[in-house]
C-alpha atoms as a PDB file:
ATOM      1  CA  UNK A   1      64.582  95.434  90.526  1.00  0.00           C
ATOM      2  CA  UNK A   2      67.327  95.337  93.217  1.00  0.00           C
ATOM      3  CA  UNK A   3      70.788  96.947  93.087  1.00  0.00           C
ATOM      4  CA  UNK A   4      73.570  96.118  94.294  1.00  0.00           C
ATOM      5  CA  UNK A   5      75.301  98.162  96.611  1.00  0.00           C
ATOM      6  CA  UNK A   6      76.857 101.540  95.627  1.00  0.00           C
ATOM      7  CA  UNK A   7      80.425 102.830  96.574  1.00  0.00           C
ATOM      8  CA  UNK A   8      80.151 106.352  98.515  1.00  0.00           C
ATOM      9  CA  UNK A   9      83.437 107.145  97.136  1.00  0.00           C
ATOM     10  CA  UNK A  10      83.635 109.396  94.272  1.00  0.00           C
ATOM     11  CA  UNK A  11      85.427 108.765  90.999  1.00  0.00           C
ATOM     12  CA  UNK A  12      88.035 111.269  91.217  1.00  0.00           C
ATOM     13  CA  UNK A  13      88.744 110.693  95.254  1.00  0.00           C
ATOM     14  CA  UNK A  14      91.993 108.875  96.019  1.00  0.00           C
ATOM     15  CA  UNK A  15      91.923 105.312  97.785  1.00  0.00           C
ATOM     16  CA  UNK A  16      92.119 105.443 101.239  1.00  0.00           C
ATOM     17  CA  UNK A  17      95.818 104.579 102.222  1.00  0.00           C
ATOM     18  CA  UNK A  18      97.011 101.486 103.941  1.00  0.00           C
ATOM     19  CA  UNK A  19      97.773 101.964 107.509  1.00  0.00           C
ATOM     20  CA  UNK A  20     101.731 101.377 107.813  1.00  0.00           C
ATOM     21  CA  UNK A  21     102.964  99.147 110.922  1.00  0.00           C
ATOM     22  CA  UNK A  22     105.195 100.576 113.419  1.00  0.00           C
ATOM     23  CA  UNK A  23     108.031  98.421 111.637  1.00  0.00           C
ATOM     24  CA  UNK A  24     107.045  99.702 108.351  1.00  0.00           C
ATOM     25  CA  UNK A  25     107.804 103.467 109.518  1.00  0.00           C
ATOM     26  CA  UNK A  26     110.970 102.362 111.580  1.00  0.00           C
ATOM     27  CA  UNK A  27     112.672 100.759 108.359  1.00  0.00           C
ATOM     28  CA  UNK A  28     111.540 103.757 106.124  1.00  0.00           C
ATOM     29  CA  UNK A  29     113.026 106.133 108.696  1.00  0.00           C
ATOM     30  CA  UNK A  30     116.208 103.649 108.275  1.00  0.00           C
ATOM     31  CA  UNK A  31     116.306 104.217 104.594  1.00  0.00           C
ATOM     32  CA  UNK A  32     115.640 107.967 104.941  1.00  0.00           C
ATOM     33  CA  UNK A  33     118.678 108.352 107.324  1.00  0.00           C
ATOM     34  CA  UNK A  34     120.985 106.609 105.297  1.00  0.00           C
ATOM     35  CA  UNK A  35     119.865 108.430 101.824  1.00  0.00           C
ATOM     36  CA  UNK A  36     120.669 111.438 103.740  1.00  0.00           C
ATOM     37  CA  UNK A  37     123.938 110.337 104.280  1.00  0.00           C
ATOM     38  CA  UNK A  38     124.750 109.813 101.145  1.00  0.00           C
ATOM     39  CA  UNK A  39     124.783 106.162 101.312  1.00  0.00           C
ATOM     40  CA  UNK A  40     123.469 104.211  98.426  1.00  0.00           C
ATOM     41  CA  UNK A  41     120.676 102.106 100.071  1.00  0.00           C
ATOM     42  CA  UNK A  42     120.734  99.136  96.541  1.00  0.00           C
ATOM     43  CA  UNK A  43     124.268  98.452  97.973  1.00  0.00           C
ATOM     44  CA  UNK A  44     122.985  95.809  99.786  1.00  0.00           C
ATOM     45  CA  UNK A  45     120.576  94.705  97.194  1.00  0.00           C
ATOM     46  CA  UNK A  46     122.780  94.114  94.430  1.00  0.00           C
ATOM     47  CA  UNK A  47     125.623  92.104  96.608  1.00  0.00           C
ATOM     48  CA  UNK A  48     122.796  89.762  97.638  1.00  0.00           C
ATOM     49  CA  UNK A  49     121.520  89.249  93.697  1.00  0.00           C
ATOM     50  CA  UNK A  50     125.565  89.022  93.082  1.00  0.00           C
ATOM     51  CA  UNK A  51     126.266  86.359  95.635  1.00  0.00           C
ATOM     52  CA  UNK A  52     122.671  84.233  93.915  1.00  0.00           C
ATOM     53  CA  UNK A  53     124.068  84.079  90.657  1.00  0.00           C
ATOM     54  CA  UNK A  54     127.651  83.598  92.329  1.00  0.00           C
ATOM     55  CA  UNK A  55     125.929  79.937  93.665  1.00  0.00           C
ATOM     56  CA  UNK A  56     123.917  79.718  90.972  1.00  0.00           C
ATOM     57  CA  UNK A  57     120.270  80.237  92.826  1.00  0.00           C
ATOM     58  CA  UNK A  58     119.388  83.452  91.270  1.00  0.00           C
ATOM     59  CA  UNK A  59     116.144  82.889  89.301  1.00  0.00           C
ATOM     60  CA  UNK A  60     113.855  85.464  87.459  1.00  0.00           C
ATOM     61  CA  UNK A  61     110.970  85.847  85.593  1.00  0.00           C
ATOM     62  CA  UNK A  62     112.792  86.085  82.423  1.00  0.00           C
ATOM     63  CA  UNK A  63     115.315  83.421  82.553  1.00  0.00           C
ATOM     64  CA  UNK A  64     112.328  81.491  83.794  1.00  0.00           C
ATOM     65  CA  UNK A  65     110.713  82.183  80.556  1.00  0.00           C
ATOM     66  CA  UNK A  66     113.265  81.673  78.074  1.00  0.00           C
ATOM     67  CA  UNK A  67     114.330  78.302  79.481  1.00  0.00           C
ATOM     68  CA  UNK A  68     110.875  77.431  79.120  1.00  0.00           C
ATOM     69  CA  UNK A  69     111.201  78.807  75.023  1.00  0.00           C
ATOM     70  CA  UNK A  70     113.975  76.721  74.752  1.00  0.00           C
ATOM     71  CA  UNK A  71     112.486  73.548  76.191  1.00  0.00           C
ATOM     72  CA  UNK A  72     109.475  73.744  74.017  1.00  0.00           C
ATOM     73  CA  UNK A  73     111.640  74.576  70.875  1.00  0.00           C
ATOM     74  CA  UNK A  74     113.142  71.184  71.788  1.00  0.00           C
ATOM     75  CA  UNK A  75     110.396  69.361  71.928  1.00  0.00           C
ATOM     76  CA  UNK A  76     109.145  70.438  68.335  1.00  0.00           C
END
């Protein structure tokens, strides 16, 4: 009888991490240096989601799914 490989890794030992890129640490640095600051880095976050609904592209899991509730409610 033939097994399959085994893992080496014990059960309790962490995953080994994901090697960042060189623009992952430069935009994390970014981040850090303005939460030092005091700035408030969802700023820019919640003007984009703002200016989405503004034009009315803003879509989302749950409006997705309770305009397809509605259009199956319909159809009954």
């Amino acid at each position: 009888m033939t097994r399959g490989k085994r893992s080496t890794r014990r059960a309790n030992t962490p995953a080994p991490k994901k090697r960042r890129t060189r623009n992952d640490r430069a935009y994390a640095q970014q981040l850090l240096a303005r939460l030092k600051e005091g700035e408030d880095v969802r700023k820019r976050k919640a003007r984009r989601v703002r200016a989405a609904i503004k034009v009315g592209v803003y879509e989302n899991e749950l409006k997705f799914k309770i305009a397809m509730e509605r259009l199956v409610s319909e159809l009954r």
